[in-house]
Protein backbone atom coordinates (compact mmCIF):
# COMPACT_ATOMS: atom_id res chain seq x y z
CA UNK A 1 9.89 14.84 65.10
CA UNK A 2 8.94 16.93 62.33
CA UNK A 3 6.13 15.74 60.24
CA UNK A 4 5.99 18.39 56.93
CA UNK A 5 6.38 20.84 58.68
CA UNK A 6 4.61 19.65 61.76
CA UNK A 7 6.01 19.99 64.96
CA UNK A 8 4.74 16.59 66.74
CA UNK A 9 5.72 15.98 70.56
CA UNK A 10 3.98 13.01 72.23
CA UNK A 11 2.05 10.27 70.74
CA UNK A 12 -0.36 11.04 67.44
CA UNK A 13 -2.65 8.69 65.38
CA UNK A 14 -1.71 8.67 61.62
CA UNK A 15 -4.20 7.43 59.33
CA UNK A 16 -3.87 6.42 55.59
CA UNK A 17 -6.87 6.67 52.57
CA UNK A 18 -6.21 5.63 49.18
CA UNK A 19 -5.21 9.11 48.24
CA UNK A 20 -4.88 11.20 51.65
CA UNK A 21 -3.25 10.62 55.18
CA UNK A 22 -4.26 12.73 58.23
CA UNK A 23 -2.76 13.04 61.50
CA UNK A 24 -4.53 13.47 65.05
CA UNK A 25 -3.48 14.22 68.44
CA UNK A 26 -4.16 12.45 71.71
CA UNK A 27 -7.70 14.59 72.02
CA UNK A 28 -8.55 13.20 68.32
CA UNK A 29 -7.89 16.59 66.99
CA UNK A 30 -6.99 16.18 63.19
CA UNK A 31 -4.16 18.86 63.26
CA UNK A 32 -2.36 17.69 59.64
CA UNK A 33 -3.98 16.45 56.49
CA UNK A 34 -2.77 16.16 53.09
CA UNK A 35 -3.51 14.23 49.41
CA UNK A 36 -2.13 13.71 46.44
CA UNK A 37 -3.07 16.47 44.93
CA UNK A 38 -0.34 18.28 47.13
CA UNK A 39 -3.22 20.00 48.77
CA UNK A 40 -2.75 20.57 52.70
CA UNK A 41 -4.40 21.91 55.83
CA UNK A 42 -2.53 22.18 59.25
CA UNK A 43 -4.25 23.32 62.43
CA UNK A 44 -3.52 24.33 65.91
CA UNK A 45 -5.61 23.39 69.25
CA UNK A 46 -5.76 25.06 72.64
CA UNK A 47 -6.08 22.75 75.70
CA UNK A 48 -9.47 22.86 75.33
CA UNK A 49 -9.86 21.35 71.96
CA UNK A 50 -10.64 25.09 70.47
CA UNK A 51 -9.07 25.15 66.81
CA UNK A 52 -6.58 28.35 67.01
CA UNK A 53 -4.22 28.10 64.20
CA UNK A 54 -5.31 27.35 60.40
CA UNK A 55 -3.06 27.40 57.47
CA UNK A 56 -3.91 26.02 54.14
CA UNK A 57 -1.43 25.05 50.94
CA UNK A 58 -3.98 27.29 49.22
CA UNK A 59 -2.48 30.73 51.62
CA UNK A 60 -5.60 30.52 53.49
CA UNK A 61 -4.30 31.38 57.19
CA UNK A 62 -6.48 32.34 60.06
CA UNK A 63 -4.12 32.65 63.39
CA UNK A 64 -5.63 33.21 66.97
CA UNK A 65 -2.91 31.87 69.13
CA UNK A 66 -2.16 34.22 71.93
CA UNK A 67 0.09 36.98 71.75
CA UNK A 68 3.46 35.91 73.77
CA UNK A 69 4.78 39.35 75.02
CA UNK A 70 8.14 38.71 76.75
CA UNK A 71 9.24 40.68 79.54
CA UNK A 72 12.52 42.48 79.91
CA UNK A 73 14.10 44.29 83.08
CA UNK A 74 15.40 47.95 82.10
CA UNK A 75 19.20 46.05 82.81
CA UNK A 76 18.22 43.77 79.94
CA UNK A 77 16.87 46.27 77.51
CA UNK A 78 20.33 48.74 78.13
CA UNK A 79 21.93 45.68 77.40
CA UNK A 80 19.91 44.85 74.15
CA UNK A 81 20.35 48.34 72.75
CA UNK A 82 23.95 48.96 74.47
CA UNK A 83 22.85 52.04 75.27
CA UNK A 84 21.63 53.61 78.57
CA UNK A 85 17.57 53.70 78.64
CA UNK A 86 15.38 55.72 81.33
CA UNK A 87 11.68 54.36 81.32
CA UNK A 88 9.20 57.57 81.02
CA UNK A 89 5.22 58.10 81.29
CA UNK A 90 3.48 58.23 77.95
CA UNK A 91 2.12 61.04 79.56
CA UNK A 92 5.22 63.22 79.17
């Protein structure tokens, strides 16, 4: 289910103020928040409760999630590029 945005998988708290509602996860992690004054934050959390994602409806972002490199075998890159590839040192 998508929640503004929000991608949220599993089972989150939602709680409602007069003029604000926030959302937490299972670890009590407040990952959404908005109020009425269309002002927003959304977060990000590792498995061990460290904040790594921060975006605000003001353009503040501040993004530390990990790097996902994917892998390719030289079969799969020739067939990306359609084109025969040969891997070389940087050295050369």
């Amino acid at each position: 289910m998508k929640l503004k945005g929000v991608e949220l998988k599993g089972e989150y708290i939602i709680r409602y103020q007069d003029d604000s509602f926030s959302v937490f996860d299972k670890n009590n992690n407040k990952i959404y928040y908005e109020n009425s004054d269309g002002f927003w934050v959304k977060r990000e959390f590792n498995k061990n409760n460290n904040e790594i994602y921060y975006e605000a409806s003001n353009g503040v972002i501040e993004d530390n999630r990990p790097i996902k490199v994917k892998k390719y075998t030289v079969a799969e890159l020739e067939k990306i590029l359609g084109e025969t590839i040969e891997i070389v040192s940087e050295k050369e």
